[in-house]
C-alpha atoms as a PDB file:
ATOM      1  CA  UNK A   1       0.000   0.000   0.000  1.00  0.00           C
ATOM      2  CA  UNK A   2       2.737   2.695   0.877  1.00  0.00           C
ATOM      3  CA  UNK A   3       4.291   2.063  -2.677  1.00  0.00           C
ATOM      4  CA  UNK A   4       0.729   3.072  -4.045  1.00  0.00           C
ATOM      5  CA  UNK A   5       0.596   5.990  -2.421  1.00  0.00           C
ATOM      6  CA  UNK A   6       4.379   7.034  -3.409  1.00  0.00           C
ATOM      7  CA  UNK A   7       3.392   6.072  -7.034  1.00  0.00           C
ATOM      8  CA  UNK A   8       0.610   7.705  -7.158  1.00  0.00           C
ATOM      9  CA  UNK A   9       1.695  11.185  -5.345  1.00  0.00           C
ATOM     10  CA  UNK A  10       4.996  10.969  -7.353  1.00  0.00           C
ATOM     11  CA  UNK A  11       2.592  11.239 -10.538  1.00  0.00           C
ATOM     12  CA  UNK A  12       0.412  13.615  -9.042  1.00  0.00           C
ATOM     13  CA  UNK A  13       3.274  16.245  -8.552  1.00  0.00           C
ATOM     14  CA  UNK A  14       5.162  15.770 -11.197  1.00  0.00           C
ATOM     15  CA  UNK A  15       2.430  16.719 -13.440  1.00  0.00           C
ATOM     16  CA  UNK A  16       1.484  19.542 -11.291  1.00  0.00           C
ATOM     17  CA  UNK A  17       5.217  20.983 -11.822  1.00  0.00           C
ATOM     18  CA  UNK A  18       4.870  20.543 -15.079  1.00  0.00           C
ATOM     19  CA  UNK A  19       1.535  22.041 -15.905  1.00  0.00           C
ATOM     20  CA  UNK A  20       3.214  24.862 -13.508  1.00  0.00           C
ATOM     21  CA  UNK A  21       6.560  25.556 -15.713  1.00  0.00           C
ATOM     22  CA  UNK A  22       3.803  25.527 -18.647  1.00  0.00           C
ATOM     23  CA  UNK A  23       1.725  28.196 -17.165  1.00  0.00           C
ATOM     24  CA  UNK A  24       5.833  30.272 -16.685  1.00  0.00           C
ATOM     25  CA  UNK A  25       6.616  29.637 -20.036  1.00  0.00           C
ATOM     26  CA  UNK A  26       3.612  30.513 -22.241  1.00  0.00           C
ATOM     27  CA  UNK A  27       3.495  34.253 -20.668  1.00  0.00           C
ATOM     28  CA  UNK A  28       4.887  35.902 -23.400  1.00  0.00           C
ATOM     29  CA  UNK A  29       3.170  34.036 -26.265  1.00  0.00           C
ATOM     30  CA  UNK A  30       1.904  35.547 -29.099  1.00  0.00           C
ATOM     31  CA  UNK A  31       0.241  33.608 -31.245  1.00  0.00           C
ATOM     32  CA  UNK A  32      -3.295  32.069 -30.308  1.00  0.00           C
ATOM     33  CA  UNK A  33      -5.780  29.953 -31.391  1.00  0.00           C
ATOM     34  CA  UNK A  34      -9.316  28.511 -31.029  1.00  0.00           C
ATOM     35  CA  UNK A  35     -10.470  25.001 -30.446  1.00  0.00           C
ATOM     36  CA  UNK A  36     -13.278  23.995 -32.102  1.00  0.00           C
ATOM     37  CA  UNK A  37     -15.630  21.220 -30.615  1.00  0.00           C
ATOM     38  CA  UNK A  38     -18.252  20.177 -31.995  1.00  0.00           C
ATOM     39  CA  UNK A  39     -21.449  22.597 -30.382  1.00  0.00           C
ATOM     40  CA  UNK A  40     -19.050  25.652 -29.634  1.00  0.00           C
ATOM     41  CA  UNK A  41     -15.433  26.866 -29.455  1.00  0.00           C
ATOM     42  CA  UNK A  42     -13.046  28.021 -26.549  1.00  0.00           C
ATOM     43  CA  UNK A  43     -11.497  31.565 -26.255  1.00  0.00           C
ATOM     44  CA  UNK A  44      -8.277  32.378 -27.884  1.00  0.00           C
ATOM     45  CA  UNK A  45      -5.492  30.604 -26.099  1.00  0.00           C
ATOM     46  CA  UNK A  46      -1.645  30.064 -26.478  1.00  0.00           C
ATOM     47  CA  UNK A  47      -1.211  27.318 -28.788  1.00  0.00           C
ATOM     48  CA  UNK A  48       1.937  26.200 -26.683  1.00  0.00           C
ATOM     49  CA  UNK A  49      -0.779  25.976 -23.721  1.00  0.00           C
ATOM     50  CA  UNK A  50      -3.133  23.690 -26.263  1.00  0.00           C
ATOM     51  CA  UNK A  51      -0.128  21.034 -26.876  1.00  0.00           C
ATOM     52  CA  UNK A  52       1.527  21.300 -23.658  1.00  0.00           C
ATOM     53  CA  UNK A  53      -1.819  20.729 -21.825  1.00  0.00           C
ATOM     54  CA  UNK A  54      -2.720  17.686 -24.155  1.00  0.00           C
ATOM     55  CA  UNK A  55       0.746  16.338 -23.431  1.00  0.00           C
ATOM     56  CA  UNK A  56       0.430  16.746 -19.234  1.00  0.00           C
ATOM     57  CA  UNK A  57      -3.218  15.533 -19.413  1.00  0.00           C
ATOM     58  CA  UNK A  58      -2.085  12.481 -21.557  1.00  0.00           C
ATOM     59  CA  UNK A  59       0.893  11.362 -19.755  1.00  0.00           C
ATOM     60  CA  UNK A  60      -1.765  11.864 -16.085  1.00  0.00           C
ATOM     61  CA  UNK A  61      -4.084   9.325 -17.843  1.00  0.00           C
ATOM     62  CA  UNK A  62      -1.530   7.282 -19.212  1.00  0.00           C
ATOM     63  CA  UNK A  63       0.310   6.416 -15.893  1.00  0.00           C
ATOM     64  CA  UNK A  64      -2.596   6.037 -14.386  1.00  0.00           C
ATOM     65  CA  UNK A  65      -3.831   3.699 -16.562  1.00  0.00           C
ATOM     66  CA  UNK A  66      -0.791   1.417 -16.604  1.00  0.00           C
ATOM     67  CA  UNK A  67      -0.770   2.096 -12.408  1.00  0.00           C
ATOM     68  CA  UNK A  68      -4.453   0.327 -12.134  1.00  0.00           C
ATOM     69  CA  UNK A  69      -3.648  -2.024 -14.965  1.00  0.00           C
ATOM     70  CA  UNK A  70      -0.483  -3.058 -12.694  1.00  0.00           C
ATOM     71  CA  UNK A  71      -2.300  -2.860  -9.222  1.00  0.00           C
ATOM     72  CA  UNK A  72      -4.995  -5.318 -10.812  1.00  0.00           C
ATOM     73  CA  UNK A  73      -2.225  -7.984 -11.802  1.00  0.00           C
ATOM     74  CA  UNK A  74      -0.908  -8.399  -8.355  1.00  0.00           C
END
């Protein structure tokens, strides 16, 4: 249990410093863009923020996916 709890707050703040050195490093962008879904669209945001939020978000779900996957085996 206490290596499920390292795991999993490891994770947990490692993304957080990331998504906080993204939120540094986009200050002084210029260029912005939209994203369209599919009823409306967001305000204009740093298109550095778009891909470096995708990228945190994806690598959150992906370890936690291969962390329950694990947790189920043993």
């Amino acid at each position: 249990m206490k290596f499920f709890i390292k795991k999993l707050t490891f994770i947990v703040l490692f993304n957080i410093t990331l998504l906080i050195f993204l939120f540094i490093s986009i200050q002084n962008s210029k260029y912005r863009s939209k994203v369209n879904f599919i009823l409306f669209e967001t305000i204009p945001v740093p298109i550095s923020f778009i891909s470096g939020s995708s990228f945190i978000f994806g690598t959150l779900a992906g370890s936690l996916t291969t962390f329950s996957k694990n947790s189920k085996i043993n």
